[in-house]
Protein backbone atom coordinates (compact mmCIF):
# COMPACT_ATOMS: atom_id res chain seq x y z
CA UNK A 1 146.85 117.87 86.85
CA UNK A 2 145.46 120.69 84.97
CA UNK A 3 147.90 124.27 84.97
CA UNK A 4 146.29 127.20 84.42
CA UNK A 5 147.39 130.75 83.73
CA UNK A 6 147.60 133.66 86.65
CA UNK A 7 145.85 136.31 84.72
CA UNK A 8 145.93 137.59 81.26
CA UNK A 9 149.15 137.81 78.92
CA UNK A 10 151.49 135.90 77.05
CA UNK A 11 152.35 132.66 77.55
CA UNK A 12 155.81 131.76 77.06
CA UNK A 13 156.44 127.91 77.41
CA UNK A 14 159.92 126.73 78.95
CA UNK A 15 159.38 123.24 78.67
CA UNK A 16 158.18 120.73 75.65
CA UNK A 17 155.86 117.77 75.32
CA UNK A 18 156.49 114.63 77.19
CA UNK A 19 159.59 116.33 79.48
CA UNK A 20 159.77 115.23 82.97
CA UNK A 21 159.67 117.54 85.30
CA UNK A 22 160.77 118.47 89.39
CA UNK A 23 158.34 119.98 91.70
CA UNK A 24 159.34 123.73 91.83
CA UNK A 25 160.22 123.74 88.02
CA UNK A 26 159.44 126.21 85.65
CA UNK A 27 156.45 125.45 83.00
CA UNK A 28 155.82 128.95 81.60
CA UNK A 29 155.90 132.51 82.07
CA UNK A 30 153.23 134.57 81.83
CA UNK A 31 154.01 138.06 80.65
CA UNK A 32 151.93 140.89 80.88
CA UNK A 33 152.47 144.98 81.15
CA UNK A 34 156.04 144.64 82.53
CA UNK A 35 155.06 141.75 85.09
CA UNK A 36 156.05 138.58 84.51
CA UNK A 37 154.88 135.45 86.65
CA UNK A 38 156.70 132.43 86.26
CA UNK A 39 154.38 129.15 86.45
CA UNK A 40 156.02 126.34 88.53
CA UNK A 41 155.16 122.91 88.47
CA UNK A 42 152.89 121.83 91.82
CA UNK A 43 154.90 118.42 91.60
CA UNK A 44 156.81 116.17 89.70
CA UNK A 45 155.45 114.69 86.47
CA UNK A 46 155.81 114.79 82.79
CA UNK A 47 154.19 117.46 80.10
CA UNK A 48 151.40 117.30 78.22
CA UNK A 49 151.59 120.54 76.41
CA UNK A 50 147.88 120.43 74.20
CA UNK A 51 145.72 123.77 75.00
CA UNK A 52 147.93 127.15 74.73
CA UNK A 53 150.49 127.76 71.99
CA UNK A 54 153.89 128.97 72.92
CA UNK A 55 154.01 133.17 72.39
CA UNK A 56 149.72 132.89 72.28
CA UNK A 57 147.59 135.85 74.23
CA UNK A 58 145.78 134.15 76.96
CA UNK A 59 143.32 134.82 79.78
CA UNK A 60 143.36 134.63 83.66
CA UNK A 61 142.26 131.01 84.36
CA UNK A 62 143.12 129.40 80.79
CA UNK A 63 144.74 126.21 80.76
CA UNK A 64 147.91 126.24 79.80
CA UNK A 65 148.92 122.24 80.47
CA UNK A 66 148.90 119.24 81.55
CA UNK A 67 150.90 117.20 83.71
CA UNK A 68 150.92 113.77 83.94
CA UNK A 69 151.69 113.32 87.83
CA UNK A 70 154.58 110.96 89.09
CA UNK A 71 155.26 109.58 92.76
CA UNK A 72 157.49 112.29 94.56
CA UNK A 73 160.48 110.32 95.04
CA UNK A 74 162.22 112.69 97.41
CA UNK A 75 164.04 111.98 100.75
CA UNK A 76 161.82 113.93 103.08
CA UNK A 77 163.19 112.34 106.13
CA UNK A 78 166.22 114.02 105.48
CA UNK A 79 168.15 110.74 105.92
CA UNK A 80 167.35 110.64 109.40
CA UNK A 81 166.28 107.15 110.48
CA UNK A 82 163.07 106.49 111.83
């Protein structure tokens, strides 16, 4: 899945090429004017960091990366049995 950035700033990556990653996780931040907005991953997977370069100016919209989706492995019956 694509990942695209809030609105206009900086992009400042927190994770590299090929890591795997939780759902929840930071990917970036996006800094602009004294607001910074942290860019989560939607769900699990692993990064394909190819469009933005780390520290790069970048516009509301622009992707930033991509993630290679993986099966959400978590317990979401919390243990209960069914």
């Amino acid at each position: 899945m694509d990942i695209f950035a809030p609105f206009a700033g900086h992009v400042r990556f927190e994770v590299v090429d090929g890591q795997s990653v939780a759902a929840g996780e930071h990917l970036a931040v996006v800094e602009a004017v004294k607001i910074e907005a942290p860019v989560a991953a939607p769900g699990p997977g692993v990064v394909r960091r190819d469009a933005a370069e780390n520290f790069s100016a970048v516009a509301g919209g622009d992707l930033l990366l991509h993630l290679d989706e993986l099966p959400d492995t978590r317990d979401r019956t919390g243990g209960a049995e069914l």
